[in-house]
N, C-alpha and C. Protein backbone atom coordinates (compact mmCIF):
# COMPACT_ATOMS: atom_id res chain seq x y z
N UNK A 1 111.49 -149.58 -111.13
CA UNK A 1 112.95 -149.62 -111.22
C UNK A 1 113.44 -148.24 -111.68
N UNK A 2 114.33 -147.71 -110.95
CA UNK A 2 114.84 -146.55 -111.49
C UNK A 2 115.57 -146.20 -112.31
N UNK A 3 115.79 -147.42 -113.32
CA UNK A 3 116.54 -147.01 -114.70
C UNK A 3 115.58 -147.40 -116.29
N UNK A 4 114.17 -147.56 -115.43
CA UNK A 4 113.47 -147.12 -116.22
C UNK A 4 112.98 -146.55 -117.26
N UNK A 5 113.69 -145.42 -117.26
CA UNK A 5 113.73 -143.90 -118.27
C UNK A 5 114.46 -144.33 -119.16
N UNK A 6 115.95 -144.92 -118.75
CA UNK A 6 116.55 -145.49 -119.91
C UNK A 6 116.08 -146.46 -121.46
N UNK A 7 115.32 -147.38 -120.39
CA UNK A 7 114.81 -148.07 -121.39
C UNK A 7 113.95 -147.75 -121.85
N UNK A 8 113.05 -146.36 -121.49
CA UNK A 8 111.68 -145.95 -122.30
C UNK A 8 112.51 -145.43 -123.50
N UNK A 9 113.37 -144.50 -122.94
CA UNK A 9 114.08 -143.80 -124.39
C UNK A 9 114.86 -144.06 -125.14
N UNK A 10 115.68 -145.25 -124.99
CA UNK A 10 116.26 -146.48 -126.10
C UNK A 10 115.21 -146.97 -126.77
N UNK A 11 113.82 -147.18 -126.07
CA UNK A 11 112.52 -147.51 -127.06
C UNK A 11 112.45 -146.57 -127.86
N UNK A 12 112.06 -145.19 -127.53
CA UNK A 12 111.54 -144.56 -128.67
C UNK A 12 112.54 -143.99 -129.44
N UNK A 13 113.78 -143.79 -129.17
CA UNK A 13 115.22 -144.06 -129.96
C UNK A 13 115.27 -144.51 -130.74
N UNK A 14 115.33 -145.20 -131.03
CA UNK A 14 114.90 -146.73 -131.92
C UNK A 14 113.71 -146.54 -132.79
N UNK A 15 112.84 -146.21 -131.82
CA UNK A 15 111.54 -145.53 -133.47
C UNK A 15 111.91 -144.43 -134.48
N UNK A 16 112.83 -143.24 -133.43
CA UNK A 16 112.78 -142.31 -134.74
C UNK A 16 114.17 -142.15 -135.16
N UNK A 17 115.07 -143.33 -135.25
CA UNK A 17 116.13 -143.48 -135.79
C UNK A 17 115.43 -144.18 -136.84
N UNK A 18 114.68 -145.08 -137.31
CA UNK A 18 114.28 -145.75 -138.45
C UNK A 18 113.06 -145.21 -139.14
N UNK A 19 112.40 -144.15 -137.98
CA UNK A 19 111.57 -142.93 -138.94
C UNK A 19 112.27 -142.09 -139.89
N UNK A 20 113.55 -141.78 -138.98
CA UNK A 20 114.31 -140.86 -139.81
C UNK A 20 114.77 -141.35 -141.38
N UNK A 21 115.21 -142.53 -140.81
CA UNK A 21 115.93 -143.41 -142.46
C UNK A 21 114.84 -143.45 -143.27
N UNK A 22 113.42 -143.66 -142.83
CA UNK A 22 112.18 -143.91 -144.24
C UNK A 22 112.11 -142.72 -144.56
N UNK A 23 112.38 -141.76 -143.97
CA UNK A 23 112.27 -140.08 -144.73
C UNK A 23 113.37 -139.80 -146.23
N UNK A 24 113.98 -141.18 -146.44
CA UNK A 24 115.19 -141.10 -147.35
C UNK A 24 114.29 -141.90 -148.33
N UNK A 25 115.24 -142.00 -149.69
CA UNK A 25 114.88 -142.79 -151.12
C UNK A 25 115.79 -143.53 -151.29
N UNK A 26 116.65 -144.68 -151.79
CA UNK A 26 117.22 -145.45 -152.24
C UNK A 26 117.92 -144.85 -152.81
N UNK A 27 117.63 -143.69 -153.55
CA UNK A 27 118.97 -143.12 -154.30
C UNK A 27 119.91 -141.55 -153.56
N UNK A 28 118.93 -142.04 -152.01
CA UNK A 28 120.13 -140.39 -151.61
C UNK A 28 120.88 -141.22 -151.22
N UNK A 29 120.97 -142.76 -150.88
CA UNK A 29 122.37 -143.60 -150.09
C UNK A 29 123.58 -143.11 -150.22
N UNK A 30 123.75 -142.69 -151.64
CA UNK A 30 125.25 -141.84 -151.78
C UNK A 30 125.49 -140.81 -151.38
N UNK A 31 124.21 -139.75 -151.00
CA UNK A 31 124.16 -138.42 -150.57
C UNK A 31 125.40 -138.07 -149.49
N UNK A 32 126.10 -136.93 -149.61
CA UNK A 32 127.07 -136.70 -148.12
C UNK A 32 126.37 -135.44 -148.23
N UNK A 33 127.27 -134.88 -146.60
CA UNK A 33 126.62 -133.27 -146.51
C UNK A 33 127.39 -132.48 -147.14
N UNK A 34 128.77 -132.79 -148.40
CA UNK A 34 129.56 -132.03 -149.25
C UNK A 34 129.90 -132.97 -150.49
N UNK A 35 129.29 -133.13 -151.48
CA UNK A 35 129.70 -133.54 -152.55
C UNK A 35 131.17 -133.87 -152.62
N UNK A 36 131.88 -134.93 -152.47
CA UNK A 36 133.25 -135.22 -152.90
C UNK A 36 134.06 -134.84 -151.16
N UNK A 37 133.64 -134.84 -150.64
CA UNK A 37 134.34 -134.36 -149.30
C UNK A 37 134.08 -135.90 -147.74
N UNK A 38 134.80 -136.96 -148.05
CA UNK A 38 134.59 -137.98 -147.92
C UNK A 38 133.99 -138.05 -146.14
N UNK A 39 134.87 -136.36 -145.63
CA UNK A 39 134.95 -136.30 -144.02
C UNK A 39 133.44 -136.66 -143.42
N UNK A 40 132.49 -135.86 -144.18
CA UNK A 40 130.84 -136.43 -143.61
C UNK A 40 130.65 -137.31 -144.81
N UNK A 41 130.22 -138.72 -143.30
CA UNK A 41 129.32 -139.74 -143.91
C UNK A 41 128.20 -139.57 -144.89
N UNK A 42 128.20 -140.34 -145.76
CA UNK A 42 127.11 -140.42 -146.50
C UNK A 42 126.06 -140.92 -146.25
N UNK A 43 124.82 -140.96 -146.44
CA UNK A 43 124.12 -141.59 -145.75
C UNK A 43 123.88 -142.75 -145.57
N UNK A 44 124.58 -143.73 -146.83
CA UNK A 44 124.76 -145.28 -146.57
C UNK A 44 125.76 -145.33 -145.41
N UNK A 45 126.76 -144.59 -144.89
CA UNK A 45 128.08 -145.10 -144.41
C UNK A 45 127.45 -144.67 -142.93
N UNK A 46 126.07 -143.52 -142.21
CA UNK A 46 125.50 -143.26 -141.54
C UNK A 46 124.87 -144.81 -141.01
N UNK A 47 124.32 -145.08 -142.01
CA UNK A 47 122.87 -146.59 -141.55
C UNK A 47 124.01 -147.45 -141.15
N UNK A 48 125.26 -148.08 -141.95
CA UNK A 48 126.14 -148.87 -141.04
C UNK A 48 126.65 -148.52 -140.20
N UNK A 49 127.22 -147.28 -140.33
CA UNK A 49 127.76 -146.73 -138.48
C UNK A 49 127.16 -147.38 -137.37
N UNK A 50 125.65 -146.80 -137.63
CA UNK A 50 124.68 -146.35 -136.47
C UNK A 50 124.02 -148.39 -135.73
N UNK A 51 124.16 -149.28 -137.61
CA UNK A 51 124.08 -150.46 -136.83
C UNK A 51 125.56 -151.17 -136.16
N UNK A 52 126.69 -150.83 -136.86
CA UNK A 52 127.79 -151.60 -136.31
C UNK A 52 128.22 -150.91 -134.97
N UNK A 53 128.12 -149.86 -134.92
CA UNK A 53 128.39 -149.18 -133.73
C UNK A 53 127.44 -149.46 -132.53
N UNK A 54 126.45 -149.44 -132.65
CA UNK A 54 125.63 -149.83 -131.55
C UNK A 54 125.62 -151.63 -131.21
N UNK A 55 125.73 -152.00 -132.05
CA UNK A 55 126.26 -154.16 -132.41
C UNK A 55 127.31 -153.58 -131.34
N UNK A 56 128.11 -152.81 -131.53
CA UNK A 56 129.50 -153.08 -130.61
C UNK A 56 129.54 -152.41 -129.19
N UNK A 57 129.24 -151.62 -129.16
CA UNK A 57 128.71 -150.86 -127.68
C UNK A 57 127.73 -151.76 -126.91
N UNK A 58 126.86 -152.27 -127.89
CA UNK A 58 125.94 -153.65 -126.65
C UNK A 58 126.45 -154.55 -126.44
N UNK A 59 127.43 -155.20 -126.94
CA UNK A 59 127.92 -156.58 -126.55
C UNK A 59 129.39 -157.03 -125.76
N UNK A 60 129.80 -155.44 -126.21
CA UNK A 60 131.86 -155.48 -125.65
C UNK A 60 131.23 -154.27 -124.06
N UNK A 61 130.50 -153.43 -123.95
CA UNK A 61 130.18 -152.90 -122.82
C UNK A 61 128.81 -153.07 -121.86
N UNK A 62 128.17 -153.78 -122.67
CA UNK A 62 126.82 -153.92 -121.99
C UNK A 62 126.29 -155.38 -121.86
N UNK A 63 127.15 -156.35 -122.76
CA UNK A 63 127.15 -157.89 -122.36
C UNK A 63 126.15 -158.09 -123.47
N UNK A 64 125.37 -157.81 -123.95
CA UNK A 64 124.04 -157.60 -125.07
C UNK A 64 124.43 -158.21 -126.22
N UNK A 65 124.01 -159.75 -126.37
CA UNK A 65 124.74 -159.98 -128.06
C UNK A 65 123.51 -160.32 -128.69
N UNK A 66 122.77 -159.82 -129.75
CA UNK A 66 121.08 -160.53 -130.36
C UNK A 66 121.79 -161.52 -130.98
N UNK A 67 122.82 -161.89 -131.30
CA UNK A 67 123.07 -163.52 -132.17
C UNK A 67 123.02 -163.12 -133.73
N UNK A 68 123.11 -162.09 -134.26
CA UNK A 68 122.93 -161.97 -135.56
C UNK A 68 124.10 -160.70 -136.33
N UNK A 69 123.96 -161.06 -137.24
CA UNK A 69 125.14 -160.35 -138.13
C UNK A 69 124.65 -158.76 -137.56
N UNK A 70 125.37 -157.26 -137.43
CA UNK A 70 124.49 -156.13 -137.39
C UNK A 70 124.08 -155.49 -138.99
N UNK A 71 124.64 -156.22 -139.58
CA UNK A 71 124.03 -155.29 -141.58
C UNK A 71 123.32 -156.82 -142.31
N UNK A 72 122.01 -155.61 -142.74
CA UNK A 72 121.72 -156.62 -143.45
C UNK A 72 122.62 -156.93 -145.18
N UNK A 73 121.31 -158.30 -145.46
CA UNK A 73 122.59 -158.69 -146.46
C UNK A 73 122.63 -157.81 -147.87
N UNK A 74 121.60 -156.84 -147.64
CA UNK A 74 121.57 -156.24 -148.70
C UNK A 74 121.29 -154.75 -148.28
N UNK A 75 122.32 -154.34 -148.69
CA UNK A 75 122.43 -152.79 -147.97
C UNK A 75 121.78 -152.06 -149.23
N UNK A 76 120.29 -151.64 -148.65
CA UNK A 76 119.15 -151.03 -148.82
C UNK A 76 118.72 -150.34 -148.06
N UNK A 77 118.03 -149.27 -148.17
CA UNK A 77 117.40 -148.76 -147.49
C UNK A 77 116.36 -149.17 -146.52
N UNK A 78 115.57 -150.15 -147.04
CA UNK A 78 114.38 -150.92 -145.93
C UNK A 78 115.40 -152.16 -145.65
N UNK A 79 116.05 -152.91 -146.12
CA UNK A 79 116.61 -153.81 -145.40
C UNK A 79 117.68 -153.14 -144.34
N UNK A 80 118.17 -151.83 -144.44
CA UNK A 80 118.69 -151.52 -143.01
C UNK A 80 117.85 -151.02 -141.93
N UNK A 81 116.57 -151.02 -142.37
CA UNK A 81 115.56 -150.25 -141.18
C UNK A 81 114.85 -151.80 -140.74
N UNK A 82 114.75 -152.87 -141.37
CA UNK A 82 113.94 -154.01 -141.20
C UNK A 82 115.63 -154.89 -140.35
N UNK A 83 117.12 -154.60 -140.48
CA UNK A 83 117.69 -155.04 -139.37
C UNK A 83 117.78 -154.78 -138.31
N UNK A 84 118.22 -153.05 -138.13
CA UNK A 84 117.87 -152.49 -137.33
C UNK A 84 116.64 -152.73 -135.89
N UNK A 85 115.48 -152.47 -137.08
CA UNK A 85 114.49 -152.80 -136.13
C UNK A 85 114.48 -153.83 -135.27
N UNK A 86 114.99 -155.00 -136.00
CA UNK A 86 114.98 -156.84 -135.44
C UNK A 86 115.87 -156.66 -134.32
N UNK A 87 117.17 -156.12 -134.60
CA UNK A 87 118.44 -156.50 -133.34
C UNK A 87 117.72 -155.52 -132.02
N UNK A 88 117.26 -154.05 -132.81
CA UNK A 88 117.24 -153.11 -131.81
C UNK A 88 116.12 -153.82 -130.84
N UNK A 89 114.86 -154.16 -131.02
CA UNK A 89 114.42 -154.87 -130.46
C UNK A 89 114.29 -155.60 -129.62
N UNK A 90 115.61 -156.43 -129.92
CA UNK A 90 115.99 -158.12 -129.32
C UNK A 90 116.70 -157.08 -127.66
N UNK A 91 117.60 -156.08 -128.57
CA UNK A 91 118.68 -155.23 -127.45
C UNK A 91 117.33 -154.64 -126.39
N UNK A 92 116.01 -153.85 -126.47
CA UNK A 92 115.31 -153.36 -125.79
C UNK A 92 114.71 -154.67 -124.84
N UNK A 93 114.21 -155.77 -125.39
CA UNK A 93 114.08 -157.10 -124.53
C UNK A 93 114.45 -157.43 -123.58
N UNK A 94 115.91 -157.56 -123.63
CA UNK A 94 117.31 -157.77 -122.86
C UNK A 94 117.29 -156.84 -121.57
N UNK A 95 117.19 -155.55 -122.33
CA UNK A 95 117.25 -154.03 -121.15
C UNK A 95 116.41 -154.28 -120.63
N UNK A 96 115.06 -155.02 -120.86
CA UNK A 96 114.06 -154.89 -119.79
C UNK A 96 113.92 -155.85 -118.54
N UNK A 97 114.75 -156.88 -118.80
CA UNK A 97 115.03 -157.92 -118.27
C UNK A 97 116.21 -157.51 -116.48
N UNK A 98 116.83 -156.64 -117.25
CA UNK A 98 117.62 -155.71 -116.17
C UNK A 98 117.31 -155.28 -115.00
N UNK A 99 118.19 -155.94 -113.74
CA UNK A 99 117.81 -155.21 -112.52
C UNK A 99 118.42 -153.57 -111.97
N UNK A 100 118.34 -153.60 -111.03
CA UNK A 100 118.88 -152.22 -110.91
C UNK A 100 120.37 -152.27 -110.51
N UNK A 101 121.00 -153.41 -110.15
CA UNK A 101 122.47 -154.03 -109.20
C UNK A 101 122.91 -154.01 -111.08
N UNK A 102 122.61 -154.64 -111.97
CA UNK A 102 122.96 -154.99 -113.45
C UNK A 102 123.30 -153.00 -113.64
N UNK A 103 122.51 -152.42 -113.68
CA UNK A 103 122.76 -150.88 -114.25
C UNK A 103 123.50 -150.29 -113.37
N UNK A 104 123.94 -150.33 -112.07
CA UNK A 104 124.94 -149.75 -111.24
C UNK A 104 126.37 -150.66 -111.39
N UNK A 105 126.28 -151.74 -111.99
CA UNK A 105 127.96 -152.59 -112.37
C UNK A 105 128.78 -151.95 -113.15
N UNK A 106 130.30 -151.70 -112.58
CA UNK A 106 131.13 -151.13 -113.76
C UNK A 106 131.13 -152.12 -114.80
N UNK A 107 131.58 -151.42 -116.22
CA UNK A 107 131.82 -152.40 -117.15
C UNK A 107 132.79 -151.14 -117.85
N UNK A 108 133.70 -151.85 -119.14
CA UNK A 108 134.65 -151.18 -119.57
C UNK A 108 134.16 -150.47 -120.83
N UNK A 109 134.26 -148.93 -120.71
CA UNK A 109 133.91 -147.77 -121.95
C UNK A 109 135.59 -147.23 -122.22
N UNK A 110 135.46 -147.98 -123.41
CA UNK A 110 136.91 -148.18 -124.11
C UNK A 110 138.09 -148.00 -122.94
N UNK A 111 138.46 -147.02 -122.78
CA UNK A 111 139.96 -147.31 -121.73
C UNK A 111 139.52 -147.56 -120.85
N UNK A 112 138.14 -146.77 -119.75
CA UNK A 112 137.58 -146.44 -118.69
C UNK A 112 136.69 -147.18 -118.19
N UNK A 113 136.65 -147.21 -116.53
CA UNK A 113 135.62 -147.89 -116.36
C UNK A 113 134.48 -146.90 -115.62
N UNK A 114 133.42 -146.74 -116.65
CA UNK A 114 131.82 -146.49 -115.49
C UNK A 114 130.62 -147.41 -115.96
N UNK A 115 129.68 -147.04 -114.98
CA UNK A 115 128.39 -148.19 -115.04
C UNK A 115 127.65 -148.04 -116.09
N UNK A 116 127.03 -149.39 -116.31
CA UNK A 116 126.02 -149.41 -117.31
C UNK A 116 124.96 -148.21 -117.74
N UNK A 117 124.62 -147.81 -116.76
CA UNK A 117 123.77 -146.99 -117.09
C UNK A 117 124.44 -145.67 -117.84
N UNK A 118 125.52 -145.05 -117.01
CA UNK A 118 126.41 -144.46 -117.95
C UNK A 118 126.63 -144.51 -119.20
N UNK A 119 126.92 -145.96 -119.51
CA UNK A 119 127.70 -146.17 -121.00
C UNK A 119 126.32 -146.07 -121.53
N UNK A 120 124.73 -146.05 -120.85
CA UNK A 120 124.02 -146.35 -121.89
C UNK A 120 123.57 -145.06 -122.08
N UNK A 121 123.67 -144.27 -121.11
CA UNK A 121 123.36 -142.53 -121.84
C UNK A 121 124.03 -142.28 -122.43
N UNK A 122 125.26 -142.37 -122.71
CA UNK A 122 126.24 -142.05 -123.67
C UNK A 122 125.80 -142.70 -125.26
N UNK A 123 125.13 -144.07 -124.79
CA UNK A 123 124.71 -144.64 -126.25
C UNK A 123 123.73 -143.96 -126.72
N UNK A 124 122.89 -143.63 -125.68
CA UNK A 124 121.12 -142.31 -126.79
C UNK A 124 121.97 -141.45 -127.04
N UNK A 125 122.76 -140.74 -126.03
CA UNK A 125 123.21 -139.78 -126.96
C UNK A 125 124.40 -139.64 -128.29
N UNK A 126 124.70 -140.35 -128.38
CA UNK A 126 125.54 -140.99 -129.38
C UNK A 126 124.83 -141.25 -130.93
N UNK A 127 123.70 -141.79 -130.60
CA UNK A 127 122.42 -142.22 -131.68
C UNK A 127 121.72 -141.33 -131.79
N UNK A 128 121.72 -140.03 -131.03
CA UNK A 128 121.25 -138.98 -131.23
C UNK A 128 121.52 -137.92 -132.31
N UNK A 129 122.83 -137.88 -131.94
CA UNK A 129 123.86 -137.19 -132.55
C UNK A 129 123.99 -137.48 -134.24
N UNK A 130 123.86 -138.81 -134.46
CA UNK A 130 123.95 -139.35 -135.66
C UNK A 130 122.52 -138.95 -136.69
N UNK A 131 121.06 -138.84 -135.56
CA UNK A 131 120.00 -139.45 -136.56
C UNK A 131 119.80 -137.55 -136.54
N UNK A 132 120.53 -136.35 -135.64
CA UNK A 132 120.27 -135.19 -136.50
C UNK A 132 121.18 -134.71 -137.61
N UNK A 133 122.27 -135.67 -137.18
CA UNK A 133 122.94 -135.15 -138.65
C UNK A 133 122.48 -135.38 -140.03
N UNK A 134 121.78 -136.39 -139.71
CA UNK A 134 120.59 -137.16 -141.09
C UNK A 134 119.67 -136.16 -141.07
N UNK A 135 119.21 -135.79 -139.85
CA UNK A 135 118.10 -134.95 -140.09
C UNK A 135 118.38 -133.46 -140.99
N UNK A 136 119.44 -133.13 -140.56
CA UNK A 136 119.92 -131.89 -141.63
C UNK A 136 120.39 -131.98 -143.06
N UNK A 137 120.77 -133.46 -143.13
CA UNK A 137 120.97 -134.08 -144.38
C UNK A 137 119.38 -134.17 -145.49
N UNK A 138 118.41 -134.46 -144.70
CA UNK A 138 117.25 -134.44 -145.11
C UNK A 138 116.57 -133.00 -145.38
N UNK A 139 116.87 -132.32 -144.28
CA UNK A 139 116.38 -130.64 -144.82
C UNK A 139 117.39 -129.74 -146.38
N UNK A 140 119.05 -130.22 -146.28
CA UNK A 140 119.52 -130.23 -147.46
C UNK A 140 118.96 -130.88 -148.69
N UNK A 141 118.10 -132.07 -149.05
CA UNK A 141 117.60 -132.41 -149.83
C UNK A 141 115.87 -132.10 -149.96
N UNK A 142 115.44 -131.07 -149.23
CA UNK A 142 114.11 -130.59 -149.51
C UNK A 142 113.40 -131.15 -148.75
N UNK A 143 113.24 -132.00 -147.83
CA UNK A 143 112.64 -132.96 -146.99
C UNK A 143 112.09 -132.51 -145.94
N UNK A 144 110.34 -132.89 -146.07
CA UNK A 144 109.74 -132.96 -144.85
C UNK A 144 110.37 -133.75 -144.12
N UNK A 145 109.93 -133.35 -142.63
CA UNK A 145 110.00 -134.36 -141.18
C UNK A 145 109.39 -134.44 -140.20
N UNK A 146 109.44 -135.68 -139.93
CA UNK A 146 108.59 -135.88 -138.73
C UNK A 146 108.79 -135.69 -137.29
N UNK A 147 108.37 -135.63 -136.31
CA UNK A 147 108.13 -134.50 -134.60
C UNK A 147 110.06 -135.80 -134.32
N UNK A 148 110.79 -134.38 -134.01
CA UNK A 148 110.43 -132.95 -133.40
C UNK A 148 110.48 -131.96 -134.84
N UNK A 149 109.69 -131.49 -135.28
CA UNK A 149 110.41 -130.30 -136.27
C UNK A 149 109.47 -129.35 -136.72
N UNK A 150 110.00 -128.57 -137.33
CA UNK A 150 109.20 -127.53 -137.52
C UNK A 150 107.75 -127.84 -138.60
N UNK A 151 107.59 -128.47 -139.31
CA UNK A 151 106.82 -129.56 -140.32
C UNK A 151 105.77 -129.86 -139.51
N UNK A 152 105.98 -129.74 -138.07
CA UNK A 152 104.64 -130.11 -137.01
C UNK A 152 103.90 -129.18 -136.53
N UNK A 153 104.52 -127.83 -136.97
CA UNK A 153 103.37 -126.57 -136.25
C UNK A 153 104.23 -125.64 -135.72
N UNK A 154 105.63 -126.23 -136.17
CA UNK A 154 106.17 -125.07 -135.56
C UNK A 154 106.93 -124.69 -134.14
N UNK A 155 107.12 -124.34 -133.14
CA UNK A 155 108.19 -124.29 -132.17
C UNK A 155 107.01 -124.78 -130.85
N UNK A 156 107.75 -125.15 -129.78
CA UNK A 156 106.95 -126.02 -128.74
C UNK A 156 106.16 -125.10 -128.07
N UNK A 157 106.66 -123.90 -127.85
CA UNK A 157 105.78 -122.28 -127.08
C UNK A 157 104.42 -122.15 -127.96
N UNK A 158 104.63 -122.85 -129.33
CA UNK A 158 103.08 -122.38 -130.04
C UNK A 158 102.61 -123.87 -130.13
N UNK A 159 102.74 -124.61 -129.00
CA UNK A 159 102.26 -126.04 -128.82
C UNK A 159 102.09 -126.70 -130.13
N UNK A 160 102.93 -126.86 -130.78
CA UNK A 160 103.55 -127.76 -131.89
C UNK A 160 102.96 -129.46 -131.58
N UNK A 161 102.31 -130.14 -131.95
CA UNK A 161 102.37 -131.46 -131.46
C UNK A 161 103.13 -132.39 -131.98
N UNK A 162 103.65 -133.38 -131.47
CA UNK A 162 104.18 -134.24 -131.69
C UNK A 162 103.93 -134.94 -132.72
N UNK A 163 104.22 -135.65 -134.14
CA UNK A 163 103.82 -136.16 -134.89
C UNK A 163 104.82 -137.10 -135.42
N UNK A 164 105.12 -138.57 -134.96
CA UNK A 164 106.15 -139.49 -135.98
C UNK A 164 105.04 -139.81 -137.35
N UNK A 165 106.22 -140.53 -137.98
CA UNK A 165 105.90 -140.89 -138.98
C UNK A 165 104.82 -142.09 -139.26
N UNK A 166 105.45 -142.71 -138.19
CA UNK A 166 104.33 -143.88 -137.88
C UNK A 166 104.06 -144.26 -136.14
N UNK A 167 103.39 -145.07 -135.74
CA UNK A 167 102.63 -144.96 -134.49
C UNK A 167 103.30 -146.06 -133.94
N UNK A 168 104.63 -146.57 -134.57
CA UNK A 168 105.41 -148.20 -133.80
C UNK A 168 106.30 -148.57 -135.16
N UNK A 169 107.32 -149.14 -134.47
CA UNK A 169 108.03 -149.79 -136.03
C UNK A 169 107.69 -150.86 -136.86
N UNK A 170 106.44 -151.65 -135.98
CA UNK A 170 105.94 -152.59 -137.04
C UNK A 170 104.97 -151.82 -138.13
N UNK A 171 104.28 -150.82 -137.82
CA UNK A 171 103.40 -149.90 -138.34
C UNK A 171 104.55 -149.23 -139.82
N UNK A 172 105.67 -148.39 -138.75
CA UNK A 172 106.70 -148.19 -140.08
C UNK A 172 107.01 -149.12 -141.50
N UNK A 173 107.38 -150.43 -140.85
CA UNK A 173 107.91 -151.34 -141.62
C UNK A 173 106.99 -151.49 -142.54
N UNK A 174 105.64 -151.79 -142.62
CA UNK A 174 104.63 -152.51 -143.00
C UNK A 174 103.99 -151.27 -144.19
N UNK A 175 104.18 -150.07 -143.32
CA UNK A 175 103.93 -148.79 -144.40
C UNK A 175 104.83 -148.62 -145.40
N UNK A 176 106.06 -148.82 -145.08
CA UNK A 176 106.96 -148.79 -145.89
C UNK A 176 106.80 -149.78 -146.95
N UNK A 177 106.89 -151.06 -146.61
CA UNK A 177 106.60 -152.15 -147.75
C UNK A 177 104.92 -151.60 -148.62
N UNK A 178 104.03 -151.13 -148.40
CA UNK A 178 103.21 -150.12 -148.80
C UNK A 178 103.45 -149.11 -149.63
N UNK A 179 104.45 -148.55 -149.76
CA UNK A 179 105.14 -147.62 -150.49
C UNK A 179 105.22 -145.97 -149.69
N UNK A 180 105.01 -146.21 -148.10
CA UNK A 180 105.27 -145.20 -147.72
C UNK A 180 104.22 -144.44 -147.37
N UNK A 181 103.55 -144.98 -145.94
CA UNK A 181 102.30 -144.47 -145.97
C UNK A 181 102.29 -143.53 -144.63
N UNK A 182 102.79 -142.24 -144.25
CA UNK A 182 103.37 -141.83 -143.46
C UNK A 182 102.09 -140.62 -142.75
N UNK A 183 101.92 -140.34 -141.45
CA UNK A 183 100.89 -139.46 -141.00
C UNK A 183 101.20 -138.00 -141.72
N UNK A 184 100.38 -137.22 -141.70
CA UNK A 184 100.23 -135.96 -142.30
C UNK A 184 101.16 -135.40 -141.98
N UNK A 185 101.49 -133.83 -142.46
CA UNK A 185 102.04 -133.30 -141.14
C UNK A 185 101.39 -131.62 -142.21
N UNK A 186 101.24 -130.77 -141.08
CA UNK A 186 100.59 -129.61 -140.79
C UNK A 186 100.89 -128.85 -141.23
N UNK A 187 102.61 -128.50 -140.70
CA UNK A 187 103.58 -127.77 -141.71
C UNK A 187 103.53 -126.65 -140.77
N UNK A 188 104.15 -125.65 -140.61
CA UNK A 188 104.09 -124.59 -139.67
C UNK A 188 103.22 -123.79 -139.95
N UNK A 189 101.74 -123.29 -140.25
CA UNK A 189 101.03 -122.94 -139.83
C UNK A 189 100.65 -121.45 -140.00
N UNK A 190 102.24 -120.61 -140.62
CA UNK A 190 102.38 -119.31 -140.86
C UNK A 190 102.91 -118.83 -139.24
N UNK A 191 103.14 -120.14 -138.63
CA UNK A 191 103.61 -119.50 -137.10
C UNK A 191 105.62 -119.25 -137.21
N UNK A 192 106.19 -118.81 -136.19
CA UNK A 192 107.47 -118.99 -136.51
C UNK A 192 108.02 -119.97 -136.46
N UNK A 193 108.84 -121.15 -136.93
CA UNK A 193 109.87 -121.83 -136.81
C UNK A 193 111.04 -122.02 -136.17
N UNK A 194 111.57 -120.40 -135.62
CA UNK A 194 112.35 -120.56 -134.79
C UNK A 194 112.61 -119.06 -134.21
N UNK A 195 113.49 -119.13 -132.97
CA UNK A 195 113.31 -117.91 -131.78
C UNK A 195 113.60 -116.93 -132.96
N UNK A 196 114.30 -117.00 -133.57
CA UNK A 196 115.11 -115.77 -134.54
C UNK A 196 114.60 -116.04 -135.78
N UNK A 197 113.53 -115.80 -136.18
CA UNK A 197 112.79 -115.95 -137.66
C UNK A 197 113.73 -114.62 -138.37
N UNK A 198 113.87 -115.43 -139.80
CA UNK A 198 114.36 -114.41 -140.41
C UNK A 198 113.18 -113.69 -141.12
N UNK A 199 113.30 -112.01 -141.14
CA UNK A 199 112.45 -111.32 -141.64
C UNK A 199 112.38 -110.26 -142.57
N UNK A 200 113.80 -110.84 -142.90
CA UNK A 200 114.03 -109.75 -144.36
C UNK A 200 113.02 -110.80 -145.67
């Protein structure tokens, strides 16, 4: 099926949107990217965005309802990666179930109408957008990370490998209730980090 791709990368979407959140502690939830400057989300107001927003993009444009509240009942750090995981899931199920006549149907993206498949690139990239702003939120607080980043070896020309945090989200979840049992990472190597290394 040729919308295929979609659903591979809403899969792994979905992994390193809830890799990204275990790279956090319970107490950066309040963290923003400006102390007192309400305009960037904090990172609690990030984890509900990223579930109510996507709850609403699957079910008012893509027909997609998992049957369940999108926040859990206790806004935590692992209880938003252990909802997450459950709905996102149920939503990847659904997508796979999809023919190719289902991904070429208009459906309505807020005023406008284009096809599913449309509204659903717009959704990775949408969830994209969100889990690097976390990601820079995380390099502001001293934080390793896991592939894509420099923490892995460094830039892709010096064949950097790929490294998540964990190898599947049941693997995540289960490490996490563990206290966080996350793959190595290499660290750059003394190689550069980026095209324009600074060298003063």
């Amino acid at each position: 099926m040729k919308y295929d791709f979609l659903v591979e990368t809403y899969a792994t979407e979905r992994l390193k949107i809830v890799s990204v959140w275990s790279e956090f502690k319970d107490e950066d939830l309040p963290v923003r990217p400006r102390h007192g400057d309400p305009r960037g989300r904090s990172v609690h107001e990030q984890m509900v965005h990223q579930c109510v927003s996507e709850d609403l993009w699957f079910r008012n444009m893509l027909g997609i309802d998992v049957g369940a509240p999108p926040l859990p009942k206790q806004e935590t750090r692992f209880e938003f990666m252990k909802r997450y995981a459950e709905d996102s899931g149920k939503r990847l199920a659904a997508l796979r179930e999809k023919n190719e006549p289902w991904w070429e149907e208009s459906t309505k993206f807020f005023d406008v109408q284009r096809s599913r498949a449309w509204v659903m690139t717009r959704r990775l990239t949408h969830s994209s957008h969100h889990r690097g702003q976390l990601m820079a939120m995380l390099r502001m607080l001293g934080r390793e990370l896991h592939s894509p980043t420099a923490d892995t070896g460094g830039l892709m020309q010096n064949h950097a490998p790929t490294i998540y945090a964990y190898p599947s989200l049941d693997a995540l979840l289960e490490g996490e209730i563990r206290g966080g049992v996350k793959s190595s990472l290499p660290g750059g190597g003394g190689k550069p980090v980026s095209e324009r290394p600074d060298t003063k």
